[in-house]
C-alpha atoms as a PDB file:
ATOM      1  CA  UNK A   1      59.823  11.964  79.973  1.00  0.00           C
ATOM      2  CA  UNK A   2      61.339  11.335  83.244  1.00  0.00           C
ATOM      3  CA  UNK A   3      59.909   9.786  86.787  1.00  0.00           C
ATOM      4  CA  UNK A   4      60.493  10.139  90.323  1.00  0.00           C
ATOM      5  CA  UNK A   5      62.329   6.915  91.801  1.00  0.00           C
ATOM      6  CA  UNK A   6      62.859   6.146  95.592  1.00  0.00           C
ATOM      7  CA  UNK A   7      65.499   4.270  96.438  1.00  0.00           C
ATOM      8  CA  UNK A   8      63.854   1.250  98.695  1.00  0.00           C
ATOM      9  CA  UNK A   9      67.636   1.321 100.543  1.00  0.00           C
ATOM     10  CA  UNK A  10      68.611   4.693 101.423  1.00  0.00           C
ATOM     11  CA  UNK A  11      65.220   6.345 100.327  1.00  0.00           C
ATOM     12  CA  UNK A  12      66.913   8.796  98.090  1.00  0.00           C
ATOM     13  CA  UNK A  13      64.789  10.315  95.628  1.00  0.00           C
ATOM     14  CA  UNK A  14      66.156  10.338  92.159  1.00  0.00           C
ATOM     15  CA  UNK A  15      64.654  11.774  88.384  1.00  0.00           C
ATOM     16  CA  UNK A  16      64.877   8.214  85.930  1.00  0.00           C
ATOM     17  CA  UNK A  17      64.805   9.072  82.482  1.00  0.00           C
ATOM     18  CA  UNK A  18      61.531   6.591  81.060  1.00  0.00           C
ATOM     19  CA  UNK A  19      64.153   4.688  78.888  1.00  0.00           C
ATOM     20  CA  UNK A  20      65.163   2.759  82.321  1.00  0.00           C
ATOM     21  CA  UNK A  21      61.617   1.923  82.599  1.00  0.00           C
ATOM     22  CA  UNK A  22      61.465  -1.970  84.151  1.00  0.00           C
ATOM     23  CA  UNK A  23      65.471  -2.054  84.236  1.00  0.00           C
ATOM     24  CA  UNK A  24      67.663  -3.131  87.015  1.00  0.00           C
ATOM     25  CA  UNK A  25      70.807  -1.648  88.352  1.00  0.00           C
ATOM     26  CA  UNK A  26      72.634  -0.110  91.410  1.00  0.00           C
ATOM     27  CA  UNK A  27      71.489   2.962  93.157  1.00  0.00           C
ATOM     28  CA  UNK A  28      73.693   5.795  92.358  1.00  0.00           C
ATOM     29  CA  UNK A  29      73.705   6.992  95.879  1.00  0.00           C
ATOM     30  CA  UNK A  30      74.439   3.699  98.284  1.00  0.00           C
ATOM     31  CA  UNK A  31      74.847   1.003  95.190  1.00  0.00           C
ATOM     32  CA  UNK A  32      72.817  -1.562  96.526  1.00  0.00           C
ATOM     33  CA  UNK A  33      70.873  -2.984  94.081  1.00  0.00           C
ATOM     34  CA  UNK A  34      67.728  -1.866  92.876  1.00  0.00           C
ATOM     35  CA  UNK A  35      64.725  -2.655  90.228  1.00  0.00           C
ATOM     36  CA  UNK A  36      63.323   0.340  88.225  1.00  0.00           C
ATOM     37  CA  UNK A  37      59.457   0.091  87.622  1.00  0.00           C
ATOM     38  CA  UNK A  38      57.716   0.208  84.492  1.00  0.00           C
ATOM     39  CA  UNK A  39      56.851   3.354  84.638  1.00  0.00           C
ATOM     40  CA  UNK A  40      54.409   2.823  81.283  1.00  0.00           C
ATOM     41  CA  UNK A  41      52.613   0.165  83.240  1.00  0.00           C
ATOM     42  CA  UNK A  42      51.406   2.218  85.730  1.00  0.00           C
ATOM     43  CA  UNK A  43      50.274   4.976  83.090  1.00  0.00           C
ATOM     44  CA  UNK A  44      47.927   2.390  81.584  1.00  0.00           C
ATOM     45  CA  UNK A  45      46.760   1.544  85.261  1.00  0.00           C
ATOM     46  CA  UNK A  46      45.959   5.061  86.244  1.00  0.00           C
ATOM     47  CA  UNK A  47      44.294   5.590  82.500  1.00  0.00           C
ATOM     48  CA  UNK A  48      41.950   2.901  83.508  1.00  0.00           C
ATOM     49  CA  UNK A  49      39.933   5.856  86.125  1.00  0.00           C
ATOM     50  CA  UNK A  50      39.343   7.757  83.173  1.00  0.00           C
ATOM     51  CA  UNK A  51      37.714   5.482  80.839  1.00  0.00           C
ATOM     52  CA  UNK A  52      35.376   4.676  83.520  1.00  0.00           C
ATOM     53  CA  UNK A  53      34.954   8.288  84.335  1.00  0.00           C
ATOM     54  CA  UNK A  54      34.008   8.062  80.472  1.00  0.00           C
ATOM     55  CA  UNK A  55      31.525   5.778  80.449  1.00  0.00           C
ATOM     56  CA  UNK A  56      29.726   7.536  83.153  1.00  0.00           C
ATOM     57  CA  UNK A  57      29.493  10.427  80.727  1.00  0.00           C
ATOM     58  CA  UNK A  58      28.384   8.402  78.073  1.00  0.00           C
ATOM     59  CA  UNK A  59      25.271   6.995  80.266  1.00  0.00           C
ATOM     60  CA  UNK A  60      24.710  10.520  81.096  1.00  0.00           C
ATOM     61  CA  UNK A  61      24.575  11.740  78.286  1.00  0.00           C
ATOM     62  CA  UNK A  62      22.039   8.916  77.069  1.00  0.00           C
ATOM     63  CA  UNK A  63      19.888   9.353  80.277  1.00  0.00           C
ATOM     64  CA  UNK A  64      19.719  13.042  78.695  1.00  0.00           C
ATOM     65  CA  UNK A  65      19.006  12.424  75.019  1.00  0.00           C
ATOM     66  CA  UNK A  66      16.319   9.798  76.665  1.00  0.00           C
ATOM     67  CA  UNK A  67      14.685  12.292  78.350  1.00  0.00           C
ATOM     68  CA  UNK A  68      14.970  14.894  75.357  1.00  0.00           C
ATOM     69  CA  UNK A  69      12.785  12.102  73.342  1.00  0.00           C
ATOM     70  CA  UNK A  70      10.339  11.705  75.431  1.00  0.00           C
ATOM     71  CA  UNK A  71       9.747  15.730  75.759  1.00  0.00           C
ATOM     72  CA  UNK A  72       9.675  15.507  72.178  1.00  0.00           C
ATOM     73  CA  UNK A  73       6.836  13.058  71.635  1.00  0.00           C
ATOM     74  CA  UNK A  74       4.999  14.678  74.493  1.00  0.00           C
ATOM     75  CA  UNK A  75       4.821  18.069  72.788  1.00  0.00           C
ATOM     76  CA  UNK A  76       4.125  16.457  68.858  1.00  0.00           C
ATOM     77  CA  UNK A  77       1.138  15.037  71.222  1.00  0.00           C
ATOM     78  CA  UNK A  78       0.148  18.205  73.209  1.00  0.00           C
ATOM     79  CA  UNK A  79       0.748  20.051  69.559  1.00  0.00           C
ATOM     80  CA  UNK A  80      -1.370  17.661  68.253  1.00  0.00           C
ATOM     81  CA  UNK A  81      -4.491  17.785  70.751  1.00  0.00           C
ATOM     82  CA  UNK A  82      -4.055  21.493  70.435  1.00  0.00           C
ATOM     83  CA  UNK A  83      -4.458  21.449  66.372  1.00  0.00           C
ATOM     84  CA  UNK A  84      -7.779  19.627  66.641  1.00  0.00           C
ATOM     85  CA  UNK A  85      -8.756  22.073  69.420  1.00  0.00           C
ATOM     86  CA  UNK A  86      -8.412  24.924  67.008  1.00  0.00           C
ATOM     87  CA  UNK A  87      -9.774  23.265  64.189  1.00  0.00           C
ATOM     88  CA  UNK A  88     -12.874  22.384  65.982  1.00  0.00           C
ATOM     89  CA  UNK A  89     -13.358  25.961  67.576  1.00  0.00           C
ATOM     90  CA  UNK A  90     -12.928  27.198  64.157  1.00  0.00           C
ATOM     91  CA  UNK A  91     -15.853  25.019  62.640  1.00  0.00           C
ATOM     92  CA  UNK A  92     -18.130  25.894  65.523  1.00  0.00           C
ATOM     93  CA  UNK A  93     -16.965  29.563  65.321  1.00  0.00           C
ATOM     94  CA  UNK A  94     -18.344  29.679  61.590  1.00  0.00           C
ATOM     95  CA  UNK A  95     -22.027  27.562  62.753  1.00  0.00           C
ATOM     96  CA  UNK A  96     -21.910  30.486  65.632  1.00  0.00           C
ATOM     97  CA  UNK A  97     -21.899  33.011  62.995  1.00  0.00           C
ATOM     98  CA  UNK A  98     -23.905  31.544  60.364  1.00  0.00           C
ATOM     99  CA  UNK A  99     -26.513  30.920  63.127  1.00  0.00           C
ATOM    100  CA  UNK A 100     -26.618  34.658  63.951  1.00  0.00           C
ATOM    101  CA  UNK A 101     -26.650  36.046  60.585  1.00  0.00           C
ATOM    102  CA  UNK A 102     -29.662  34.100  59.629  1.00  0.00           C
ATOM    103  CA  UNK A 103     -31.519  34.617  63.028  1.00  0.00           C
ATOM    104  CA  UNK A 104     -31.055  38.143  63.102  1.00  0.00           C
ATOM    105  CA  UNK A 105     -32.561  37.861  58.860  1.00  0.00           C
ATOM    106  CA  UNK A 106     -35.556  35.687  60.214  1.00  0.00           C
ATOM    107  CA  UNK A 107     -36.362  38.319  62.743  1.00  0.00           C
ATOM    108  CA  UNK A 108     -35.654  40.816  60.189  1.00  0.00           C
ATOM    109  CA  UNK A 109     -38.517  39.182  57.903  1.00  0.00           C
ATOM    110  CA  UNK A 110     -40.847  39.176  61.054  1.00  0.00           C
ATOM    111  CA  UNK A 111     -40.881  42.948  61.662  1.00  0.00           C
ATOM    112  CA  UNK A 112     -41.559  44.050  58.644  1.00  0.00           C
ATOM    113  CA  UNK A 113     -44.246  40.814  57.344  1.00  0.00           C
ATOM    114  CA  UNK A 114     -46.099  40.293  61.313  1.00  0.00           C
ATOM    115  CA  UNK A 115     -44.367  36.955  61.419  1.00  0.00           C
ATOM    116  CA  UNK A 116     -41.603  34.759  60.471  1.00  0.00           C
ATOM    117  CA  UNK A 117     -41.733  33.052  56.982  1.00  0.00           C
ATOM    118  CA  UNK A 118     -43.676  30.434  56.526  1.00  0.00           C
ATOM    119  CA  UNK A 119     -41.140  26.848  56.120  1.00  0.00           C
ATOM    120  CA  UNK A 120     -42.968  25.962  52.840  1.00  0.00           C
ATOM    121  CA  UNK A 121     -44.425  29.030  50.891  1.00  0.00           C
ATOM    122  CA  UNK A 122     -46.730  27.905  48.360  1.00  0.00           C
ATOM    123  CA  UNK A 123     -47.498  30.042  45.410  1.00  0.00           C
ATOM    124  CA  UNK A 124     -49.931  28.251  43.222  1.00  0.00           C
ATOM    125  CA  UNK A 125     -48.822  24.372  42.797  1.00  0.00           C
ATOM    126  CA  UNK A 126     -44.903  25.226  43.524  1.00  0.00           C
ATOM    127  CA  UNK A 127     -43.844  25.863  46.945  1.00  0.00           C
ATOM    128  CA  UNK A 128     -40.244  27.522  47.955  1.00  0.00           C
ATOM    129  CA  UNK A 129     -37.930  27.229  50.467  1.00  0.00           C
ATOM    130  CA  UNK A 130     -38.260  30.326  53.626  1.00  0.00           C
ATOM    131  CA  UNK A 131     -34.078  30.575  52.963  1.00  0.00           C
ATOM    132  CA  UNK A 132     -35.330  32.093  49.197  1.00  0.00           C
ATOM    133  CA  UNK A 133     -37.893  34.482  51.337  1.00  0.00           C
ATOM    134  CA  UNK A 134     -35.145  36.141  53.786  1.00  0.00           C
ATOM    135  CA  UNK A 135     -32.317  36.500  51.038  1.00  0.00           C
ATOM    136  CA  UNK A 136     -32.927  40.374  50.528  1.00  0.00           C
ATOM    137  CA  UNK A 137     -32.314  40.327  54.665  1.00  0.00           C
ATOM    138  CA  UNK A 138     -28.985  38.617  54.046  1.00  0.00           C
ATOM    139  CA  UNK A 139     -28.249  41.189  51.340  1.00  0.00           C
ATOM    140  CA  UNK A 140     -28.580  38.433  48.114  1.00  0.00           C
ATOM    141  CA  UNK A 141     -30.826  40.338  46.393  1.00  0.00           C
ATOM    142  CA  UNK A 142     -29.078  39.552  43.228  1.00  0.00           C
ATOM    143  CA  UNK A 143     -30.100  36.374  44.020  1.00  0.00           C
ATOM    144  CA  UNK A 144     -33.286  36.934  45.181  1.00  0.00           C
ATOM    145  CA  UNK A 145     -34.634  38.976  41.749  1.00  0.00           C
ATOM    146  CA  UNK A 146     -33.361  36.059  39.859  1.00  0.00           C
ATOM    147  CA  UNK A 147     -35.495  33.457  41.590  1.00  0.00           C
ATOM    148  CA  UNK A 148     -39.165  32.615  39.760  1.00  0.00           C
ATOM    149  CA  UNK A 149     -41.530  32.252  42.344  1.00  0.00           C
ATOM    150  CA  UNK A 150     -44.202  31.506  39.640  1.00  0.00           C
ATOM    151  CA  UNK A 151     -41.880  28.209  38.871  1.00  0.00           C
ATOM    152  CA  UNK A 152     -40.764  25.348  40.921  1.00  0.00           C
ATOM    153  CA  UNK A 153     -38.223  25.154  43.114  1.00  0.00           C
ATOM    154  CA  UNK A 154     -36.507  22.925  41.045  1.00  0.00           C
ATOM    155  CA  UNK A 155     -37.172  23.845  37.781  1.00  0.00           C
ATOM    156  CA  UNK A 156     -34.080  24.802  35.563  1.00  0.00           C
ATOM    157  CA  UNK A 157     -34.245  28.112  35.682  1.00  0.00           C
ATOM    158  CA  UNK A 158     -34.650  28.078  39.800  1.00  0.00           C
ATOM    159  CA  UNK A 159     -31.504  25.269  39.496  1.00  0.00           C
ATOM    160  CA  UNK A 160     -29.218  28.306  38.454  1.00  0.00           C
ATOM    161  CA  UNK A 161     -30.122  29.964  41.434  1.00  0.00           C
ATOM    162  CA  UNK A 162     -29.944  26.940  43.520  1.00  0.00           C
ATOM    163  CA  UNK A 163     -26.163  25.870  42.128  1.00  0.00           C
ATOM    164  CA  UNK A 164     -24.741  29.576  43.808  1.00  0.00           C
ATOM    165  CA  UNK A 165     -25.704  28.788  47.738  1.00  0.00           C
ATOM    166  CA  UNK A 166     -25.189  31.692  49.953  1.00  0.00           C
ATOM    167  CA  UNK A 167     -21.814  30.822  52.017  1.00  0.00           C
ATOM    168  CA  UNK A 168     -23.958  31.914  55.088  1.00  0.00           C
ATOM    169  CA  UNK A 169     -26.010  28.840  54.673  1.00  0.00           C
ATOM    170  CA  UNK A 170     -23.170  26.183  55.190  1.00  0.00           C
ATOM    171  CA  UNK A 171     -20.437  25.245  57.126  1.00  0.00           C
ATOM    172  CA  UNK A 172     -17.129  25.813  54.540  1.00  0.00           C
ATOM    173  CA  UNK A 173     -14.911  24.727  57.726  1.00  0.00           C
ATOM    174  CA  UNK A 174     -16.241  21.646  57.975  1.00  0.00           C
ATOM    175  CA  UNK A 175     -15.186  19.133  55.375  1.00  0.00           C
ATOM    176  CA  UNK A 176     -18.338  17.305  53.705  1.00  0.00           C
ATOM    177  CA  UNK A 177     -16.438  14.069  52.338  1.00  0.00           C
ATOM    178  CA  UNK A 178     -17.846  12.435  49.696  1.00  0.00           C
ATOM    179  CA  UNK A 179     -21.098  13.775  49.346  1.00  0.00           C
ATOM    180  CA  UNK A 180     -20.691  15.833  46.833  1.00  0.00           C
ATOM    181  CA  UNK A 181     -24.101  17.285  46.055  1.00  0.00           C
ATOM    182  CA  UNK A 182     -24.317  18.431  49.501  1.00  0.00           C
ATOM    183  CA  UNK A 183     -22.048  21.478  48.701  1.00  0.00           C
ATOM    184  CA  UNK A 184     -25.710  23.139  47.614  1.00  0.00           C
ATOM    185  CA  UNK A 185     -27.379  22.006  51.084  1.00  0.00           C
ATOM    186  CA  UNK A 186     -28.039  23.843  53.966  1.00  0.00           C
ATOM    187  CA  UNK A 187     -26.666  23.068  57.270  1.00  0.00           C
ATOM    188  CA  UNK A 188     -29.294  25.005  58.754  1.00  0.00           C
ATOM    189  CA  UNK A 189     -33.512  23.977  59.104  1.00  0.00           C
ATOM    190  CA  UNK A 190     -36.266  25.250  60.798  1.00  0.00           C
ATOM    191  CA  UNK A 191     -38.060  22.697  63.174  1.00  0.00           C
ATOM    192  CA  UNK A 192     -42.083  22.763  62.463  1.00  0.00           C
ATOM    193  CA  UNK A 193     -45.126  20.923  63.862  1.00  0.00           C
ATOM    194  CA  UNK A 194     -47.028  21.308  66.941  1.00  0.00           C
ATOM    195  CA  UNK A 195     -45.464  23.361  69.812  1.00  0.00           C
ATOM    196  CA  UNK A 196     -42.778  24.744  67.585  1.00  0.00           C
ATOM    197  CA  UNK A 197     -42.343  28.335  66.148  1.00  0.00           C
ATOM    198  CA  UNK A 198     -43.813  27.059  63.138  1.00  0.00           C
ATOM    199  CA  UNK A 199     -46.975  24.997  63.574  1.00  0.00           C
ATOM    200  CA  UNK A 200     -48.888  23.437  60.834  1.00  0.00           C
ATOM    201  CA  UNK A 201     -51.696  26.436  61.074  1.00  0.00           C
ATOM    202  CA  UNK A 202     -48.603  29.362  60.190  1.00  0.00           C
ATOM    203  CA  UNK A 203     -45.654  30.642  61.624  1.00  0.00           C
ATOM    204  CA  UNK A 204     -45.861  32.769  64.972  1.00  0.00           C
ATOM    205  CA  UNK A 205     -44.851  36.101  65.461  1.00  0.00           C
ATOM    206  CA  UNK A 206     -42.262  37.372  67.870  1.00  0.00           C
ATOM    207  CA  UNK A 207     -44.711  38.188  70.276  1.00  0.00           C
ATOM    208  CA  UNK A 208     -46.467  35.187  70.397  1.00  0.00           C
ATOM    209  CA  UNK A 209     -43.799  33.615  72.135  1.00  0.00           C
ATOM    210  CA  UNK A 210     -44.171  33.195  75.521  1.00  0.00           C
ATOM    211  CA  UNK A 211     -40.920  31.285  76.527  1.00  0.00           C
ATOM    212  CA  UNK A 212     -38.154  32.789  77.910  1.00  0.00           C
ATOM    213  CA  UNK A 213     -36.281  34.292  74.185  1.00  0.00           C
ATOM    214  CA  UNK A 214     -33.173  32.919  74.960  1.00  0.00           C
ATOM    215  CA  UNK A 215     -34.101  29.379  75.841  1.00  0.00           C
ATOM    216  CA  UNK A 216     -36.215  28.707  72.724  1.00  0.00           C
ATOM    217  CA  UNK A 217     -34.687  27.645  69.323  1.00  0.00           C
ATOM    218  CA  UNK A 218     -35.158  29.261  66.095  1.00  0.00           C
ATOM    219  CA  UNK A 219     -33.240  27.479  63.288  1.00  0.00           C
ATOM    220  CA  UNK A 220     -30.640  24.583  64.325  1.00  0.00           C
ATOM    221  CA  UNK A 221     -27.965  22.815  62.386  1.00  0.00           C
ATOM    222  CA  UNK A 222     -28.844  19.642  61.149  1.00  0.00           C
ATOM    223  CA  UNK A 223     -27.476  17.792  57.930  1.00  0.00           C
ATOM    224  CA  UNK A 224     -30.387  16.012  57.183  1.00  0.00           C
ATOM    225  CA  UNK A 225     -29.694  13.726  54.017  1.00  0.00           C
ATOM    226  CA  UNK A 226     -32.847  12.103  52.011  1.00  0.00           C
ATOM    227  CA  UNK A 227     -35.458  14.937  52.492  1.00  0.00           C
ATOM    228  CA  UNK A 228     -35.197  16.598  49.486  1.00  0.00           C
ATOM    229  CA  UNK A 229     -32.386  19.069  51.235  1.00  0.00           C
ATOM    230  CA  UNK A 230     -29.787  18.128  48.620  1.00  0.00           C
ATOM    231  CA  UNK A 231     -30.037  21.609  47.404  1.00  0.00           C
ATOM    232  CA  UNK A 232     -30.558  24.634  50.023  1.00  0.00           C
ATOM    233  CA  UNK A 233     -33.576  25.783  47.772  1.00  0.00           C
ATOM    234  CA  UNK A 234     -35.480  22.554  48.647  1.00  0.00           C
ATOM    235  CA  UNK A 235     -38.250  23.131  50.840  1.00  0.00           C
ATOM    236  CA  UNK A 236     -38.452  20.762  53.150  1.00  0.00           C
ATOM    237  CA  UNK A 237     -37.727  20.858  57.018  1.00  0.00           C
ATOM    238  CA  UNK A 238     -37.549  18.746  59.841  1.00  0.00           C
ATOM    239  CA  UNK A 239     -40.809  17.813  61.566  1.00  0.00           C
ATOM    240  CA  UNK A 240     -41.003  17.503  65.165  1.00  0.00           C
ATOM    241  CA  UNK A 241     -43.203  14.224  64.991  1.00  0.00           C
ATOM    242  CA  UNK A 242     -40.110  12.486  63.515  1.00  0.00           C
ATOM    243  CA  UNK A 243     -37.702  14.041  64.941  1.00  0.00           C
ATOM    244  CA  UNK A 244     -39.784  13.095  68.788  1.00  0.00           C
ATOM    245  CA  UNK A 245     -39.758   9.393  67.415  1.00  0.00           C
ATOM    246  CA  UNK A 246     -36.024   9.043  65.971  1.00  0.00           C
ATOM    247  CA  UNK A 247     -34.648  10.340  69.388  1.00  0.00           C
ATOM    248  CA  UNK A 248     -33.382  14.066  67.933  1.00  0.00           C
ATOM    249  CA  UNK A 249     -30.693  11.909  65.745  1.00  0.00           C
ATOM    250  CA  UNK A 250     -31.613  14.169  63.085  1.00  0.00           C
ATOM    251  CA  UNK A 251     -30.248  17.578  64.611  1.00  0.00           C
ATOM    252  CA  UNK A 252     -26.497  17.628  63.974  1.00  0.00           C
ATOM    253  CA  UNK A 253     -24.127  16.105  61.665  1.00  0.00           C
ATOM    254  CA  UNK A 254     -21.635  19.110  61.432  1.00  0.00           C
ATOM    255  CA  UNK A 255     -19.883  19.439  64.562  1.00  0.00           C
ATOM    256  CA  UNK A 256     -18.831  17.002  66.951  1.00  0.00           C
ATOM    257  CA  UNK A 257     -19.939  15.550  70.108  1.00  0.00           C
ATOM    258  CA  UNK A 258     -23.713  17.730  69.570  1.00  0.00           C
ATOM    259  CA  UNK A 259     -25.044  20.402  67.378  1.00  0.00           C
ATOM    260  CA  UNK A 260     -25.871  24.180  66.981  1.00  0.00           C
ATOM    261  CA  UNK A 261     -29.020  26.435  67.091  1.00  0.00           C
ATOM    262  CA  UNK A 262     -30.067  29.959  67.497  1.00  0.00           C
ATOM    263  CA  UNK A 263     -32.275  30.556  69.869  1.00  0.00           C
ATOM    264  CA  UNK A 264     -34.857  34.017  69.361  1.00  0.00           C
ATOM    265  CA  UNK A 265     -32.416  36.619  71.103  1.00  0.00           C
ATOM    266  CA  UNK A 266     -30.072  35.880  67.775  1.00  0.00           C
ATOM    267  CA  UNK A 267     -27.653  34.060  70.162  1.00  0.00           C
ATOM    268  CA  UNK A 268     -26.100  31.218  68.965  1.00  0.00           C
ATOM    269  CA  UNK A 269     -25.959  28.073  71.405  1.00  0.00           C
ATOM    270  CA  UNK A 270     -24.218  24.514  71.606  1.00  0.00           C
ATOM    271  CA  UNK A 271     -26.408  21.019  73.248  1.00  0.00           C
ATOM    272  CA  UNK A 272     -24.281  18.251  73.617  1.00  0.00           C
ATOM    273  CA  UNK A 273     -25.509  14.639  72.525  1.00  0.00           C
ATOM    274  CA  UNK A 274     -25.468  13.447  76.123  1.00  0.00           C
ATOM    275  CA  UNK A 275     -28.395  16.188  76.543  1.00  0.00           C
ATOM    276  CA  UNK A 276     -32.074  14.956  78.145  1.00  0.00           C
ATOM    277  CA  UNK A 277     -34.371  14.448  75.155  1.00  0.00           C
ATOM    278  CA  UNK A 278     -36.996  16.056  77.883  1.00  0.00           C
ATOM    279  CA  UNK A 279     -34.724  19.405  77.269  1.00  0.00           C
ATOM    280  CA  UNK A 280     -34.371  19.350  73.659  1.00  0.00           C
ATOM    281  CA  UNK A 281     -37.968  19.170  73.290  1.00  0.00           C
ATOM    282  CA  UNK A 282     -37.926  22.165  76.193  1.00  0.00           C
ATOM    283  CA  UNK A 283     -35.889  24.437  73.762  1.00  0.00           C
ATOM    284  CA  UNK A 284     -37.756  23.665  70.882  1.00  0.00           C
ATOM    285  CA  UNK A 285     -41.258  24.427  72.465  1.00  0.00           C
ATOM    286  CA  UNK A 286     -42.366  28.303  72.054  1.00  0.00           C
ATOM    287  CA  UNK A 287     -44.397  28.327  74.474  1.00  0.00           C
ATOM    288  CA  UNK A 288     -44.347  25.236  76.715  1.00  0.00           C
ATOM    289  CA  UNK A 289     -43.991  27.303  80.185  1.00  0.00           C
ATOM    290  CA  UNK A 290     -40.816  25.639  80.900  1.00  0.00           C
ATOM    291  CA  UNK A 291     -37.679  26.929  82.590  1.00  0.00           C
ATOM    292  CA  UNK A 292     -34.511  25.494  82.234  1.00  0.00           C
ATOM    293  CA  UNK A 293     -31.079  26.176  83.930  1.00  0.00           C
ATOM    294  CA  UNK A 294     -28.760  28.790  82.791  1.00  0.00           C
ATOM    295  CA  UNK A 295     -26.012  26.105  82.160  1.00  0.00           C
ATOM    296  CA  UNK A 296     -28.267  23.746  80.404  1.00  0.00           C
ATOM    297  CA  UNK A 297     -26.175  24.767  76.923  1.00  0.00           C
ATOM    298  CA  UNK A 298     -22.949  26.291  75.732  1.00  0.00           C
END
C-alpha cells in the first residue's frame, strides 16, 4: 500500500510505497533532506475513532436489550393480572348460571304447588332437603324416582343418591382444596326465619311478595361447613337469626371479595363484602317496604 508524502521543502507531493514507512532520505525532487512518517502509526491513531464509535454501539445496544426486559416483565405481569381476571369471571360465570337454573326450578315448583318448597320437608320422622323436591324441574328425574322419601335423608339407600350431586348445585370452577367431602355439598342455601321467603310458619308464594322482585333474594351462595351440608341432600339451611348475629360471614365462601344470589326475577346478582349489613338484610326481606338503589349490586 502506498501514501501521499509532501515534501516540507519544495511541497511536492509524492506516492511512498509503506515499506519507507518512518525512513529518512532526500527528496527526489529538490534533495534536501527529509523524514518519512510512519505511516502505520497514524492508522492505529485514526482506528482509535472507531472503537469508540464502537462502544457507543455497544451501550446502545444495552440501553435497548434493557428496555426489551423490562417490556418483558411488564407483559408476564399484565398477562398475569389478566389470567386471574379470566379465571375469576369464569367461576362467577358458572355461580351466575347455577343461580338461574335453580331460581327459575324454585319458581317452577311454585306455579304448579301455590308456593315454593318448604327448606325442610318432613314426611313422618325423616325430613329432606327442598334441592330433592325441585329435581324433576332441573330435569333429574332419574334421580328424583330413586330417592325414598319414606327413609332418611341419610340412610344408605338415600346415600347413593346423595354421592351423584347434580353439577348445577356446585361450583366445578372453583377449586374446593382439601375438603374433600364437600364435592357432595351445595354451594347454594335458602335463607329462612322471620322476614325471609321462608318463615318458620311455611314458605310464601310468589305473590306474597311485596318487595320490588328484583331486589329480594331467593337462594344465595354460601359454603357453609358444620351444618350438616356436607352432602347437598342434607337439609339444613341458613337461619337468619344467626346469620343477623355472625355479621352475614356465613354467605359466601366461593368467590372472592363477596358472594352470589338470585334474586325472584331469576337474575343472578353479585354484593361485595364491603356491603352495609343494613342492605343485606334489605335484600333478604320479602316484604320489608324497602327500596334500594339500582347500583346497590352487580
Amino acid at each position: 500500500m502506498s501514501f501521499l508524502f509532501t515534501c516540507p521543502h519544495c511541497h511536492t507531493s509524492t506516492q511512498v510505497d509503506d515499506c519507507y514507512s518512518g525512513h529518512e532520505g532526500a527528496c527526489v525532487t529538490c534533495g534536501k533532506a527529509i523524514q518519512i512518517p510512519d505511516f502505520e502509526s497514524g492508522g492505529e491513531e485514526k482506528a482509535e475513532p472507531s472503537r469508540k464509535y464502537s462502544l457507543s454501539m455497544f451501550l446502545s445496544i444495552g440501553f435497548f436489550l434493557l428496555i426489551l426486559i423490562c417490556l418483558g416483565f411488564l407483559l408476564i405481569r399484565t398477562g398475569g393480572d389478566t389470567i386471574q381476571r379470566m379465571a375469576t369471571n369464569r367461576v362467577r360465570s358458572e355461580s351466575a348460571s347455577n343461580l338461574r337454573k335453580i331460581a327459575a326450578a324454585l319458581n317452577a315448583y311454585a306455579r304448579d304447588h301455590g308456593t315454593y318448597p318448604p327448606p325442610v320437608l318432613k314426611v313422618g320422622a325423616n325430613t329432606h332437603s327442598w334441592r330433592v323436591l325441585i329435581l324433576p324441574y332441573l330435569n333429574e328425574n332419574t334421580l328424583y324416582d330413586q330417592y325414598d322419601f319414606e327413609k332418611s335423608w341419610d340412610s344408605e339407600a338415600n346415600m347413593i343418591v346423595a354421592g351423584s350431586i347434580p353439577a348445577v348445585f356446585r361450583n366445578s370452577k372453583q377449586d374446593q382444596g382439601a375438603w374433600g367431602a364437600l364435592s357432595f355439598q351445595s354451594d347454594y342455601c335458602l335463607i329462612t326465619g322471620a322476614g325471609t321467603l321462608f318463615p318458620s310458619r311455611g314458605p310464601l308464594s310468589p305473590d306474597q311478595i311485596r318487595d320490588d322482585a328484583g331486589q329480594t333474594l331467593l337462594l344465595v351462595e354460601a359454603r357453609v361447613l358444620g351444618q350438616g351440608l356436607s352432602y347437598w341432600t342434607g337439609p339444613s339451611e341458613i337461619k337468619m337469626n344467626t346469620l343477623q348475629s355472625s355479621g352475614y360471614d356465613e354467605l359466601g365462601g366461593v368467590l372472592e371479595e363477596g358472594f352470589a344470589f338470585a334474586t325472584v326475577d331469576e337474575k343472578a346478582r353479585f354484593m361485595a363484602d364491603s356491603t352495609d349489613p343494613l342492605v343485606i338484610r334489605a335484600v333478604i326481606s320479602a316484604n320489608g317496604g324497602e327500596r334500594l338503589p339500582s347500583d346497590v349490586f352487580d
